[in-house]
N, C-alpha and C. Protein backbone atom coordinates (compact mmCIF):
# COMPACT_ATOMS: atom_id res chain seq x y z
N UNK A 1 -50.81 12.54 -25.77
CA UNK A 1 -50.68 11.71 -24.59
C UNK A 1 -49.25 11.75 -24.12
N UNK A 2 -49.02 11.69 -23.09
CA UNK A 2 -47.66 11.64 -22.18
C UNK A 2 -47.05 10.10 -22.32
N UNK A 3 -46.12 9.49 -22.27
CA UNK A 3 -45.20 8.42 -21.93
C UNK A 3 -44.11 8.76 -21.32
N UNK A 4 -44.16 8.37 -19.93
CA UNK A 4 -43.23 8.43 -18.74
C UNK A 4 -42.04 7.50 -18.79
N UNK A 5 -40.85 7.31 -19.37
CA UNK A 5 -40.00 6.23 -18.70
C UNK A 5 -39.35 6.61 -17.18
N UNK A 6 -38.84 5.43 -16.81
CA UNK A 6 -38.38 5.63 -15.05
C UNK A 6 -37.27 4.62 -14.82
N UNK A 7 -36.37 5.23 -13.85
CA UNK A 7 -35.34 3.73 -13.75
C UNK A 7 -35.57 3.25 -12.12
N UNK A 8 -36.57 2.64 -12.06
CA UNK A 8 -37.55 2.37 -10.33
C UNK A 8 -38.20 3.11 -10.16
N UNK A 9 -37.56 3.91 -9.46
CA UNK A 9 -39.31 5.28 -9.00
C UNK A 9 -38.97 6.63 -9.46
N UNK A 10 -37.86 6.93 -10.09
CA UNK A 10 -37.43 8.06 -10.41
C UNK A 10 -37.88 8.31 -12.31
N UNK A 11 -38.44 9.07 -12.44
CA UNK A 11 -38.97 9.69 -13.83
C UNK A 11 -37.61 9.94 -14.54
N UNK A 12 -36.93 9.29 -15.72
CA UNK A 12 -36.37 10.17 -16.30
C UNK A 12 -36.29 10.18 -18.17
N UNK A 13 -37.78 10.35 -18.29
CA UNK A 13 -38.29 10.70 -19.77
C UNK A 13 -39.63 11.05 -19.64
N UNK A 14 -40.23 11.76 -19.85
CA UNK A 14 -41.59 12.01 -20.22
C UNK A 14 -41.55 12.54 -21.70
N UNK A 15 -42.41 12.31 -22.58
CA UNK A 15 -42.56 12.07 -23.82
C UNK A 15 -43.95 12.44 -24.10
N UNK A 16 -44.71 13.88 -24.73
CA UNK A 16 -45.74 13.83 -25.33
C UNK A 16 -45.70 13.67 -26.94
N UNK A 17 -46.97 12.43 -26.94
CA UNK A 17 -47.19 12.03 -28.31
C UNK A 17 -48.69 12.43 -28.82
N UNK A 18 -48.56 12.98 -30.15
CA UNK A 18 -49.69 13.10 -30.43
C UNK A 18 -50.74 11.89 -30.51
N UNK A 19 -51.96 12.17 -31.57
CA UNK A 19 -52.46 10.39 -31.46
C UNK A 19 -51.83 9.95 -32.80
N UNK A 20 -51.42 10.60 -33.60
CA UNK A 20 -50.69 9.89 -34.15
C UNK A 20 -49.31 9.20 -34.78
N UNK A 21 -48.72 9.84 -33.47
CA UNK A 21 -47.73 8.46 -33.11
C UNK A 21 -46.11 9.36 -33.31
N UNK A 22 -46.67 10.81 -33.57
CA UNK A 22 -45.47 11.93 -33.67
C UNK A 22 -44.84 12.26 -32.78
N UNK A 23 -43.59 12.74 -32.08
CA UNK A 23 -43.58 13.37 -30.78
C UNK A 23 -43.22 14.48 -30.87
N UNK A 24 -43.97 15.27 -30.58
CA UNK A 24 -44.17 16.67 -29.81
C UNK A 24 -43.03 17.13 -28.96
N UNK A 25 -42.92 16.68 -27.89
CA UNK A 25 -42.24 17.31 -26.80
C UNK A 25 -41.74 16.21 -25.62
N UNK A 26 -40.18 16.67 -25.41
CA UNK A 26 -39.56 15.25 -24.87
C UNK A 26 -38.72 16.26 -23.78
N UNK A 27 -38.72 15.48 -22.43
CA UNK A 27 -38.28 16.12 -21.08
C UNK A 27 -37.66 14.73 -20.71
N UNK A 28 -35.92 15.16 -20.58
CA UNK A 28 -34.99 14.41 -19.99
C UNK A 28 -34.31 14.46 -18.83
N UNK A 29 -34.54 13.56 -17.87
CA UNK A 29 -33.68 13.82 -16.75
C UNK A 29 -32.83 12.94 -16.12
N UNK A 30 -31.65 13.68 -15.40
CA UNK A 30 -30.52 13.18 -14.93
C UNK A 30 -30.07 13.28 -13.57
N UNK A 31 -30.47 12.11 -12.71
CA UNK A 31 -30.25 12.50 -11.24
C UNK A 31 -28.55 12.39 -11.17
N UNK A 32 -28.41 12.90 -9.78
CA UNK A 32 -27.31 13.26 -8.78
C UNK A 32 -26.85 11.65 -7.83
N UNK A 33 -25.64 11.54 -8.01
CA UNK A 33 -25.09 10.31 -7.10
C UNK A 33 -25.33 10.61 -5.85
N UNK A 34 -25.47 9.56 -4.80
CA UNK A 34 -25.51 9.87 -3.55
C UNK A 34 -24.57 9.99 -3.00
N UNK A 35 -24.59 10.22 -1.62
CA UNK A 35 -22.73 9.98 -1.18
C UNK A 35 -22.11 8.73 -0.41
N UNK A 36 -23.25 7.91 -0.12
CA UNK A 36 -22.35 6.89 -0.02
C UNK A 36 -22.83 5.66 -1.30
N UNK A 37 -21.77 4.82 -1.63
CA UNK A 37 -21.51 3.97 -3.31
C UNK A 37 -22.95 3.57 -3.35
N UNK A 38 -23.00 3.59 -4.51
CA UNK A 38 -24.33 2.44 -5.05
C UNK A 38 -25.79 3.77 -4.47
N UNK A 39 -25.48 4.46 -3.53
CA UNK A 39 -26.53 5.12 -3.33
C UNK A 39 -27.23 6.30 -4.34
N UNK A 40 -28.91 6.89 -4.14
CA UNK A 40 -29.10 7.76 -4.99
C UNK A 40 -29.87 8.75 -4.56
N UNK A 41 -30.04 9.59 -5.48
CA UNK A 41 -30.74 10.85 -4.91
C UNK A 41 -32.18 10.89 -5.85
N UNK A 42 -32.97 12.27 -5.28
CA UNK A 42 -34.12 12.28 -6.57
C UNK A 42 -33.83 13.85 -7.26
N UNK A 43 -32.47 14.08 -6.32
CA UNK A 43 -31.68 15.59 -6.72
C UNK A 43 -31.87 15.67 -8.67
N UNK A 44 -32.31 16.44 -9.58
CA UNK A 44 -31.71 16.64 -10.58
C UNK A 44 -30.47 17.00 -11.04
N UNK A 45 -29.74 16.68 -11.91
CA UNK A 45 -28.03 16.97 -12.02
C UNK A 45 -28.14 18.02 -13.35
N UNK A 46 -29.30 17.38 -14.36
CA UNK A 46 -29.10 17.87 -15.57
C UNK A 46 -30.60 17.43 -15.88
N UNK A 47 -31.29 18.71 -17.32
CA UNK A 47 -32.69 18.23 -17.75
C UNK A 47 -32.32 18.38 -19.24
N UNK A 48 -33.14 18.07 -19.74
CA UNK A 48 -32.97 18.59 -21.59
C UNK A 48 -34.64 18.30 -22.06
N UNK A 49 -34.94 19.84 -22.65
CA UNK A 49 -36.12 19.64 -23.19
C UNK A 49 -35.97 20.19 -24.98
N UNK A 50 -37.11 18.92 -25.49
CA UNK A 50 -36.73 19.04 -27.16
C UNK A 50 -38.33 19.23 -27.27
N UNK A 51 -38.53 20.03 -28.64
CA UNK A 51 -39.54 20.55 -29.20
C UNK A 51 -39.48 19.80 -30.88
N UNK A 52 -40.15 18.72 -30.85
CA UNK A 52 -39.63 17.73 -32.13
C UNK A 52 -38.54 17.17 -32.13
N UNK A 53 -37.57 17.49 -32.92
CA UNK A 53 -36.30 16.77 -33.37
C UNK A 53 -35.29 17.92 -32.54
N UNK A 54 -36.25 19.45 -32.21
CA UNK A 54 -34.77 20.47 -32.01
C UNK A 54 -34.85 20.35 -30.40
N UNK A 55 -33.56 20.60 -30.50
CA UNK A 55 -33.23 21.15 -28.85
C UNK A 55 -33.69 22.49 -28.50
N UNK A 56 -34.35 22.49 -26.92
CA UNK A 56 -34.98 23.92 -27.03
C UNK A 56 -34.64 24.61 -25.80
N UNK A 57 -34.27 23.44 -24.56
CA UNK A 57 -33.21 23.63 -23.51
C UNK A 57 -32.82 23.05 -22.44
N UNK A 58 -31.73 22.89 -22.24
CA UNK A 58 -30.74 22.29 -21.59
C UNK A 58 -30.93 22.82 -20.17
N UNK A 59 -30.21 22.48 -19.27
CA UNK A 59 -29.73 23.32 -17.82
C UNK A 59 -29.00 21.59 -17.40
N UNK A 60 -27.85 22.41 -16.81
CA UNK A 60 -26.80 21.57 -15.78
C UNK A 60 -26.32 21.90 -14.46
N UNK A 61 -27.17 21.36 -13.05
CA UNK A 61 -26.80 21.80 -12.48
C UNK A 61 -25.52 21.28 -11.76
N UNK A 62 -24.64 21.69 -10.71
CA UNK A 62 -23.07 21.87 -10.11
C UNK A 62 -22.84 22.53 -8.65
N UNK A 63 -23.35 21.69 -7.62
CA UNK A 63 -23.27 21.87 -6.31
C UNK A 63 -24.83 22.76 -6.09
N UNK A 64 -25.61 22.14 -6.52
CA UNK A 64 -26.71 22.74 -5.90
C UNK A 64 -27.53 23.81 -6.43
N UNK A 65 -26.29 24.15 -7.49
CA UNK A 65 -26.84 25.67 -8.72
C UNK A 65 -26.69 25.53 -9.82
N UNK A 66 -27.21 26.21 -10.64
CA UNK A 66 -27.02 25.95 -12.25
C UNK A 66 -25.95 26.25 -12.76
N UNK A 67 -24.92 25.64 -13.29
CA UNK A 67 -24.01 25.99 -14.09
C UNK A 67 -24.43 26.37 -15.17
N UNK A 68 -25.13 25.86 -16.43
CA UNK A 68 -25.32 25.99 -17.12
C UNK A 68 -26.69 26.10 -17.82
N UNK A 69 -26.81 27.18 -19.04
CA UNK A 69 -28.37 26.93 -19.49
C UNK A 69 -28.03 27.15 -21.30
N UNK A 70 -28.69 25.83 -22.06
CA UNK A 70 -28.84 26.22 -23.50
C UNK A 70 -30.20 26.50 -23.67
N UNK A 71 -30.13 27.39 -24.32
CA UNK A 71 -31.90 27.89 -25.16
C UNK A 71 -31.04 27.86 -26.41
N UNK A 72 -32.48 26.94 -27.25
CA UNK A 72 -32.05 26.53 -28.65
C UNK A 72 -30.47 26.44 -29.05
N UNK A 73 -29.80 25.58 -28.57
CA UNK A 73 -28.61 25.12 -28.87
C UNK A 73 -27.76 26.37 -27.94
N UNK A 74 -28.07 27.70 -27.82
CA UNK A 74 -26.88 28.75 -27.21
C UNK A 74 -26.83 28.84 -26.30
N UNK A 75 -25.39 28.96 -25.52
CA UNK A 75 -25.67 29.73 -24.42
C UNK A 75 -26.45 30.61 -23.69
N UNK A 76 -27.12 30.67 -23.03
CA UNK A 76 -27.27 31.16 -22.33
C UNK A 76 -27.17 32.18 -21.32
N UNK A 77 -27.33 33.42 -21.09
CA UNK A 77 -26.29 34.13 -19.47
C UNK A 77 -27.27 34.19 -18.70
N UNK A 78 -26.35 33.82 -17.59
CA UNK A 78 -27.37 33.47 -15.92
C UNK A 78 -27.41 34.68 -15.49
């Protein structure tokens, strides 16, 4: 089964659990500031997906593109 957390209307955890009560697979996300204060976007900034306890991959994005990508903890080349 899935478990969604959200901070208002924006998703940023989804969580599959088995039925018994293990987790499987966890998807993290990180929105983008808006540009004027206090404002927000539904832009992603950054995700992180885990396979149990391990990290399995990262991405950060930086004006619109990916800066960065980990698969299983490494770098990555774009």
């Amino acid at each position: 089964r899935n478990i969604g957390s959200y901070d208002g209307s924006r998703t940023t955890q989804v969580r599959t659990v088995r039925s018994d009560g293990v987790l499987v697979f966890s998807t993290d996300y990180d929105y983008a500031d808006g540009k004027a204060e206090n404002s927000t976007t539904n832009l992603i900034s950054k995700f992180s997906q885990s396979y149990g306890g391990d990290s399995v991959l990262s991405c950060d994005y930086s004006n619109g593109s990916i800066a960065e990508i980990r698969q299983n903890g490494e770098l990555s080349l774009l």
